[in-house]
PDB file of N, CA and C in Angstrom:
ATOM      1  N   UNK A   1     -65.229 -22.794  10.110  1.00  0.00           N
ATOM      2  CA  UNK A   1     -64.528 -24.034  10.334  1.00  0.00           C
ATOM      3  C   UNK A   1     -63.034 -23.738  10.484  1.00  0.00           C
ATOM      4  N   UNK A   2     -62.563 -22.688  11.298  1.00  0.00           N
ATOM      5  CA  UNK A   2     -61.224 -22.308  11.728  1.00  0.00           C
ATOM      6  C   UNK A   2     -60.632 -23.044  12.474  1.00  0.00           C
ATOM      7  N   UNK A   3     -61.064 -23.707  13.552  1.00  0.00           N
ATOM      8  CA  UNK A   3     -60.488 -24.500  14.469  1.00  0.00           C
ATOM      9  C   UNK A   3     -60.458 -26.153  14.263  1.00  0.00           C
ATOM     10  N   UNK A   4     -59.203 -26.540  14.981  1.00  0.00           N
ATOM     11  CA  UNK A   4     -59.296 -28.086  14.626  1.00  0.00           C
ATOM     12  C   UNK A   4     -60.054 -28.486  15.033  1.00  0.00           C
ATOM     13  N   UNK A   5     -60.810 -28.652  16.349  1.00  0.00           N
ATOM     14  CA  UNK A   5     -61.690 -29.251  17.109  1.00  0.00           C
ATOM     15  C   UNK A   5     -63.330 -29.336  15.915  1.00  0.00           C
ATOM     16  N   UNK A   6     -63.318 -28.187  15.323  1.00  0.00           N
ATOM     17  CA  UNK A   6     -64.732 -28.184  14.320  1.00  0.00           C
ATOM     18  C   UNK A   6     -64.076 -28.973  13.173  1.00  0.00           C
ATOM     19  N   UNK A   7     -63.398 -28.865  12.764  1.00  0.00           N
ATOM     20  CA  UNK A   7     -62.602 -29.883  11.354  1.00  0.00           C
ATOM     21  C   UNK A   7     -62.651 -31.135  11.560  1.00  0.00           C
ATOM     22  N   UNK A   8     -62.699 -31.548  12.725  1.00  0.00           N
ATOM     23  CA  UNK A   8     -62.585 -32.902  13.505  1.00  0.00           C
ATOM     24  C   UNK A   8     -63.726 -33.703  13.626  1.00  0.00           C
ATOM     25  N   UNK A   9     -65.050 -32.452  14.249  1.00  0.00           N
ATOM     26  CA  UNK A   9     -66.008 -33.195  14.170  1.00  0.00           C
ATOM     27  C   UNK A   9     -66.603 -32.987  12.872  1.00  0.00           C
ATOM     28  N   UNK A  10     -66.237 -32.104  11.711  1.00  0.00           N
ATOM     29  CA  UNK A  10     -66.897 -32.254  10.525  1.00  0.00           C
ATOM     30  C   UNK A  10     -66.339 -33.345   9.744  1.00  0.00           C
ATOM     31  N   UNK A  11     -64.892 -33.845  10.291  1.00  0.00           N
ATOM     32  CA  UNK A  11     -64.687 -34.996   9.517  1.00  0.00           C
ATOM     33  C   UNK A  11     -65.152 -36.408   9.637  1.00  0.00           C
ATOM     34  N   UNK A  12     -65.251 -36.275  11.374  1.00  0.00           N
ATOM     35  CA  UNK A  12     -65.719 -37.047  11.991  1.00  0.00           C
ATOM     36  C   UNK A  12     -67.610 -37.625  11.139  1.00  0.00           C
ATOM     37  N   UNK A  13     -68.051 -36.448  11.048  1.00  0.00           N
ATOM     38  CA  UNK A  13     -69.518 -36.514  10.785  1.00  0.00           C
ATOM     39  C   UNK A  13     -69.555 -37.053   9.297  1.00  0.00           C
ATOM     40  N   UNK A  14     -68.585 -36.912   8.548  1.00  0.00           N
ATOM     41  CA  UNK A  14     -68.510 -37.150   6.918  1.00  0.00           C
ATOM     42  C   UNK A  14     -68.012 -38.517   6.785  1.00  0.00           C
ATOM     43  N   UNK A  15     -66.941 -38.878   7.812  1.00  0.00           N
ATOM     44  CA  UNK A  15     -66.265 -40.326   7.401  1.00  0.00           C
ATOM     45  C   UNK A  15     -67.643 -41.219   8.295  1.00  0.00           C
ATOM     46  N   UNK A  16     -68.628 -41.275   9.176  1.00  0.00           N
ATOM     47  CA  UNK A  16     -69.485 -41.579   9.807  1.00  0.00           C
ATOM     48  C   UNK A  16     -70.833 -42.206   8.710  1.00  0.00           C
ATOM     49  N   UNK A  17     -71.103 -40.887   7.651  1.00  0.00           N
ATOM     50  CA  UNK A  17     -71.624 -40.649   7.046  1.00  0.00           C
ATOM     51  C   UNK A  17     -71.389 -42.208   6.034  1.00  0.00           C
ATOM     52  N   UNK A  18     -70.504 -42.010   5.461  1.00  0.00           N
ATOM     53  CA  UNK A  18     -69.679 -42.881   4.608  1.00  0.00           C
ATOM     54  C   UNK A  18     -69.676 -44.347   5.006  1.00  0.00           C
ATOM     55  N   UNK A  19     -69.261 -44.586   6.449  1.00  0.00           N
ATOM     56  CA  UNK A  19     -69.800 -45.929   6.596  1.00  0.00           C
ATOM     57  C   UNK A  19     -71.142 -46.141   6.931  1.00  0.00           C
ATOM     58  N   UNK A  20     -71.646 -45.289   7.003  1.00  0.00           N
ATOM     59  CA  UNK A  20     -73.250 -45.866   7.122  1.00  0.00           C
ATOM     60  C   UNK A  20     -73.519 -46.274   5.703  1.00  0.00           C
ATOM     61  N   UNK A  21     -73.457 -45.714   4.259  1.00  0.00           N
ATOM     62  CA  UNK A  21     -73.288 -45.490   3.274  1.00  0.00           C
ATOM     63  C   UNK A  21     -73.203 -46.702   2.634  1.00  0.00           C
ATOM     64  N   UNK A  22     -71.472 -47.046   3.079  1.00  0.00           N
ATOM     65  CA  UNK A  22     -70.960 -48.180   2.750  1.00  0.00           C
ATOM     66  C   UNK A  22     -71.782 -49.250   2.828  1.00  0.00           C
ATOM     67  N   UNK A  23     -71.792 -49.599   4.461  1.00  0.00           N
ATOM     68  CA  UNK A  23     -72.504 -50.736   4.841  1.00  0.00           C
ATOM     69  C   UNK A  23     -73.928 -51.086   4.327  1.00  0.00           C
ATOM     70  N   UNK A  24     -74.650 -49.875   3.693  1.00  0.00           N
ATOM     71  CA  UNK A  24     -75.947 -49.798   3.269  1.00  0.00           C
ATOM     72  C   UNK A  24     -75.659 -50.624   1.634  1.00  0.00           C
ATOM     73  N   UNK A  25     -75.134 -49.932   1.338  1.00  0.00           N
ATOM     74  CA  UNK A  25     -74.968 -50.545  -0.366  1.00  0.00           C
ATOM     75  C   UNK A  25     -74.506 -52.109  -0.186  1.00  0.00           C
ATOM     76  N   UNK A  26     -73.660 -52.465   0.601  1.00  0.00           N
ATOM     77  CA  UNK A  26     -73.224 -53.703   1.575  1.00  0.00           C
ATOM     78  C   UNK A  26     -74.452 -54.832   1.480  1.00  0.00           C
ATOM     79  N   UNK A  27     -75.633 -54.300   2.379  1.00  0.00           N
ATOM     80  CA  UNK A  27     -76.242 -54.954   3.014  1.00  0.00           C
ATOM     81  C   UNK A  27     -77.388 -55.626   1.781  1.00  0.00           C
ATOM     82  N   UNK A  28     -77.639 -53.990   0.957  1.00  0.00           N
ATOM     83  CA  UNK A  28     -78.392 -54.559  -0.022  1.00  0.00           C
ATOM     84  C   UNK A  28     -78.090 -54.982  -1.748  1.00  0.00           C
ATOM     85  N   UNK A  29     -76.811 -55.197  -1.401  1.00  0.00           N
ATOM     86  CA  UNK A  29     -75.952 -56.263  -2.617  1.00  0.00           C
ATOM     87  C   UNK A  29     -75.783 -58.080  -1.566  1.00  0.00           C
ATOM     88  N   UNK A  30     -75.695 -57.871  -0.947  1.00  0.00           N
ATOM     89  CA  UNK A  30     -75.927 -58.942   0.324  1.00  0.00           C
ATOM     90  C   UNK A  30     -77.404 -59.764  -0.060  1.00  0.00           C
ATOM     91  N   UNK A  31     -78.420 -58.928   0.116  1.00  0.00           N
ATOM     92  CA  UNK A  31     -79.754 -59.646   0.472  1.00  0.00           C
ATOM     93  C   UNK A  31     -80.253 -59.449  -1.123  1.00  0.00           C
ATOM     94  N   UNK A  32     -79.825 -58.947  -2.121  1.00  0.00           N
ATOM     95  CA  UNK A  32     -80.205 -59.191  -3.310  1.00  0.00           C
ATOM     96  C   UNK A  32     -79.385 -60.576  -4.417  1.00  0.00           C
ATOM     97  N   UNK A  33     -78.255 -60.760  -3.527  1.00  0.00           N
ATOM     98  CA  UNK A  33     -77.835 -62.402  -4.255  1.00  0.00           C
ATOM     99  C   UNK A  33     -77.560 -63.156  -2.993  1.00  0.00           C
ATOM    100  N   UNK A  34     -78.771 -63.336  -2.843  1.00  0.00           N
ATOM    101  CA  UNK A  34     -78.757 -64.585  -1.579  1.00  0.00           C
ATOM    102  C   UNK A  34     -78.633 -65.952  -2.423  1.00  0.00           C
ATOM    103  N   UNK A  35     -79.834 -65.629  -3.479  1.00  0.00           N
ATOM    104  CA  UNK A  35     -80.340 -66.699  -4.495  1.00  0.00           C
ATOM    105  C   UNK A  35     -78.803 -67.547  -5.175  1.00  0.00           C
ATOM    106  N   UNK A  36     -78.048 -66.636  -5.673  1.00  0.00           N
ATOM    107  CA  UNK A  36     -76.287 -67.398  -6.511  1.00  0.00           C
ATOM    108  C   UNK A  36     -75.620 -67.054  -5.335  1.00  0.00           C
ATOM    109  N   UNK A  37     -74.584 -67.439  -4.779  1.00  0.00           N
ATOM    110  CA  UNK A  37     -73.178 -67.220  -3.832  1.00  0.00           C
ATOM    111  C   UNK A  37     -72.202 -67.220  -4.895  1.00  0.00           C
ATOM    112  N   UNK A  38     -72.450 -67.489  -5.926  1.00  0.00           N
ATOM    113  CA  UNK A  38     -70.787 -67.853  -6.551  1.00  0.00           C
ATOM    114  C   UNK A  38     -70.889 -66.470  -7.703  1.00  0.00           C
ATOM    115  N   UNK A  39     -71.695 -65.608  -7.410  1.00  0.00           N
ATOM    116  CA  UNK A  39     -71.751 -64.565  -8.760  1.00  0.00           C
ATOM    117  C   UNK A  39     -72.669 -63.168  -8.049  1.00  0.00           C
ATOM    118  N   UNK A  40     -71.683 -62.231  -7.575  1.00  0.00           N
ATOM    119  CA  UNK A  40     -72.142 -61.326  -7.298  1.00  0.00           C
ATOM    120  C   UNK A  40     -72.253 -59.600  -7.983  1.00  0.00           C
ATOM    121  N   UNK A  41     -73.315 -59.202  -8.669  1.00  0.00           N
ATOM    122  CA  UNK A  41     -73.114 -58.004  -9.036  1.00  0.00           C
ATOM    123  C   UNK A  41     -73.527 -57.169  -8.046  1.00  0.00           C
ATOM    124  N   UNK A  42     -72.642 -56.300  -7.886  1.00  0.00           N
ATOM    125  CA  UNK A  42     -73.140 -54.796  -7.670  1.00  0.00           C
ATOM    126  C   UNK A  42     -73.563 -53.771  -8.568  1.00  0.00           C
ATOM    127  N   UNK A  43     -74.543 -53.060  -7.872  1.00  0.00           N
ATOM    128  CA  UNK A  43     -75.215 -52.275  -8.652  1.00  0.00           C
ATOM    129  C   UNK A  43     -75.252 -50.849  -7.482  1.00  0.00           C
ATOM    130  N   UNK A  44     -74.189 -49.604  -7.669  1.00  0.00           N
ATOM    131  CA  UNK A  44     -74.034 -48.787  -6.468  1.00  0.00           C
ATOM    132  C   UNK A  44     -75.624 -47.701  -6.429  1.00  0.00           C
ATOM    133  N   UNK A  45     -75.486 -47.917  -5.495  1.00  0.00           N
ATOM    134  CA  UNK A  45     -76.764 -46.944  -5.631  1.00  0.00           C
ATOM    135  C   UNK A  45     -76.310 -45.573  -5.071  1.00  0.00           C
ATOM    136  N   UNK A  46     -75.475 -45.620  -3.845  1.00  0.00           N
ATOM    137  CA  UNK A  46     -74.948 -44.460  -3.387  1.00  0.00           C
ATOM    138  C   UNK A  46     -73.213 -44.115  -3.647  1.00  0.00           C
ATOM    139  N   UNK A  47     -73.327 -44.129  -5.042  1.00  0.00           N
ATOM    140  CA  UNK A  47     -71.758 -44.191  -5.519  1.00  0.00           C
ATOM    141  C   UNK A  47     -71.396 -42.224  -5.062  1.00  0.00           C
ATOM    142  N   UNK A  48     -72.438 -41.783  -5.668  1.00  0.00           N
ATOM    143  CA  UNK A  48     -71.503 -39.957  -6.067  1.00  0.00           C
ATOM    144  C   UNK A  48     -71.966 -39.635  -4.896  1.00  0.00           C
ATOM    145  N   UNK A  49     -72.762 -40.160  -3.835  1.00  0.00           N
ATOM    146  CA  UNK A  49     -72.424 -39.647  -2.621  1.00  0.00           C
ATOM    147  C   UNK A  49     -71.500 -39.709  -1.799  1.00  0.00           C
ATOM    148  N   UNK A  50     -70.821 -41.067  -1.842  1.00  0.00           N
ATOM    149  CA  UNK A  50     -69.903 -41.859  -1.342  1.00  0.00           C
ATOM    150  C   UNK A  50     -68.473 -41.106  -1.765  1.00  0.00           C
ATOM    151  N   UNK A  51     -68.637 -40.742  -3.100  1.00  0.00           N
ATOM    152  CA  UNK A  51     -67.543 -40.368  -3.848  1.00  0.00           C
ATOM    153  C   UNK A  51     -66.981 -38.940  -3.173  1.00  0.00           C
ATOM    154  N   UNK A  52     -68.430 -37.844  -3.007  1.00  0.00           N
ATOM    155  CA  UNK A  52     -68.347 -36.488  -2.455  1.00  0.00           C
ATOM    156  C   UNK A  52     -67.696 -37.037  -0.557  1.00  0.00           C
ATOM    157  N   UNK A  53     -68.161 -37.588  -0.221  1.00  0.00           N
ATOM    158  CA  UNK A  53     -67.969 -37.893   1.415  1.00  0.00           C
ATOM    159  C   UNK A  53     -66.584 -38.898   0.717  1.00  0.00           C
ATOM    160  N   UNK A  54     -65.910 -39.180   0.438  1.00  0.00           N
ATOM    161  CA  UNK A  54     -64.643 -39.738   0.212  1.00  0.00           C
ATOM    162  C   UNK A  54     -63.900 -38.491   0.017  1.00  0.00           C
ATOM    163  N   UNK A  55     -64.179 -37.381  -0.921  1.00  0.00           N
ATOM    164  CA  UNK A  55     -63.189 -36.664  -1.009  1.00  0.00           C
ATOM    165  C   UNK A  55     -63.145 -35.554  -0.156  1.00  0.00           C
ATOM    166  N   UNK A  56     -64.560 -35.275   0.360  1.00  0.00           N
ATOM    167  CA  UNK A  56     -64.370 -34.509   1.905  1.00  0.00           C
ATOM    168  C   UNK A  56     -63.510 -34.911   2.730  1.00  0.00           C
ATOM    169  N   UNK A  57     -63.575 -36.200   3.397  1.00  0.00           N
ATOM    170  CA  UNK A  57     -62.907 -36.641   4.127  1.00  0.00           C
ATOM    171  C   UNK A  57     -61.304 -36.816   3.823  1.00  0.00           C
ATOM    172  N   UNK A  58     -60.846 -36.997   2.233  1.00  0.00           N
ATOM    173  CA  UNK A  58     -59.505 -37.001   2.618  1.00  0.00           C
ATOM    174  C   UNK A  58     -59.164 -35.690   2.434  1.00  0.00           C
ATOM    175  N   UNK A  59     -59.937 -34.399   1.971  1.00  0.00           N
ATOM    176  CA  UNK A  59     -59.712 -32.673   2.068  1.00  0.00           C
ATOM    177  C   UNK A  59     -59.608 -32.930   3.768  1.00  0.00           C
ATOM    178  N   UNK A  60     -60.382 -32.738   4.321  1.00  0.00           N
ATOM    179  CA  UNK A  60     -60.137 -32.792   5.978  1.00  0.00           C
ATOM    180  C   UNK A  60     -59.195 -33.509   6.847  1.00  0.00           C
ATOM    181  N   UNK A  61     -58.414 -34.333   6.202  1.00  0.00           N
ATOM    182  CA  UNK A  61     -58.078 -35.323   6.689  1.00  0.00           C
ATOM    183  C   UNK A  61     -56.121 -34.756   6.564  1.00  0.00           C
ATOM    184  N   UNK A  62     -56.119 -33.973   5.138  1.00  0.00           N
ATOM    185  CA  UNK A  62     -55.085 -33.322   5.239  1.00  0.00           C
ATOM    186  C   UNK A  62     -54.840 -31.890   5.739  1.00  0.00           C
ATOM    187  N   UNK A  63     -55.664 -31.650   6.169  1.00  0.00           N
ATOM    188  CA  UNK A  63     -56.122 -30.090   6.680  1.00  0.00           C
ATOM    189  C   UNK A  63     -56.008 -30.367   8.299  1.00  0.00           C
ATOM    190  N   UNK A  64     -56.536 -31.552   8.597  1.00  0.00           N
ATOM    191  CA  UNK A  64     -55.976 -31.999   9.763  1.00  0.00           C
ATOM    192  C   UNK A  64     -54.277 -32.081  10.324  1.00  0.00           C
ATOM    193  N   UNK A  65     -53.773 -32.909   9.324  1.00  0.00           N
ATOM    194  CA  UNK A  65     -52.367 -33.306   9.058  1.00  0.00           C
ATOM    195  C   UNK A  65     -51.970 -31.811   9.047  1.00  0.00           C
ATOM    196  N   UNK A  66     -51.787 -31.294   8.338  1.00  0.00           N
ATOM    197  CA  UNK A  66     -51.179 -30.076   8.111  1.00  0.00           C
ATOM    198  C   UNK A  66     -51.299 -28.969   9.177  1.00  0.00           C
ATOM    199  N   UNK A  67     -52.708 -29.362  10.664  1.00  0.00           N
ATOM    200  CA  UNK A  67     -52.322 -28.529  11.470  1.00  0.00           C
ATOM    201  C   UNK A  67     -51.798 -28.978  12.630  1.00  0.00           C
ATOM    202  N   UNK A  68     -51.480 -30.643  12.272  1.00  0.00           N
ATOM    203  CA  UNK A  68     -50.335 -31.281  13.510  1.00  0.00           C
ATOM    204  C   UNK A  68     -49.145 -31.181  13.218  1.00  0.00           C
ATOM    205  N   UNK A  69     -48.894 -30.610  11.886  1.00  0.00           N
ATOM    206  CA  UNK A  69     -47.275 -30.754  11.467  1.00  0.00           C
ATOM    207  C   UNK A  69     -47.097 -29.023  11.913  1.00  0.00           C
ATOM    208  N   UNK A  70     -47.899 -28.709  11.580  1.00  0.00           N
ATOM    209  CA  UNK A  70     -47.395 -26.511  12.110  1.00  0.00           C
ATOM    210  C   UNK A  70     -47.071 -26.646  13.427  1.00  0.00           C
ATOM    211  N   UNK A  71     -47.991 -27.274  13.953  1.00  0.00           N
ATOM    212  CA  UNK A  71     -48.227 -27.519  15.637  1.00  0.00           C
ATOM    213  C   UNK A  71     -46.679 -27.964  16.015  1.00  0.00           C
ATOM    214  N   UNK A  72     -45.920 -28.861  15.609  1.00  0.00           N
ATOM    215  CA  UNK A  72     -44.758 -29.159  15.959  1.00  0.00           C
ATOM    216  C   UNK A  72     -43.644 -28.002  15.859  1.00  0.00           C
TER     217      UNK A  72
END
């Protein structure tokens, strides 16, 4: 993973990852209090995955940064 172009799409593939993720835990905190509107718990189901693909992405994200600032 030497080159930006692979950093890019591995970040690409991790922050991707993450909103699928997101929107999943989303959908089924959504369709599990249909029944109350005024009282919603969450219950994460994909928290420490979310957590690992959160901190990938901001590792890559400054690894990115850091090879547009050399670049200048």
């Amino acid at each position: 993973m030497s080159n930006k172009l692979e950093i890019l799409k591995e970040y690409q593939k991790a922050a991707s990852k993450l909103n699928q993720l997101k929107s999943k835990e989303a959908e089924v905190n959504r369709s599990e209090n249909n029944e109350d509107k005024d009282t919603v718990v969450i219950k994460p189901q994909f928290g420490n995955e979310m957590n690992q693909l959160n901190e990938e992405c901001v590792q890559l994200n400054m690894i990115l940064e850091a090879m547009d600032a050399s670049e200048d």
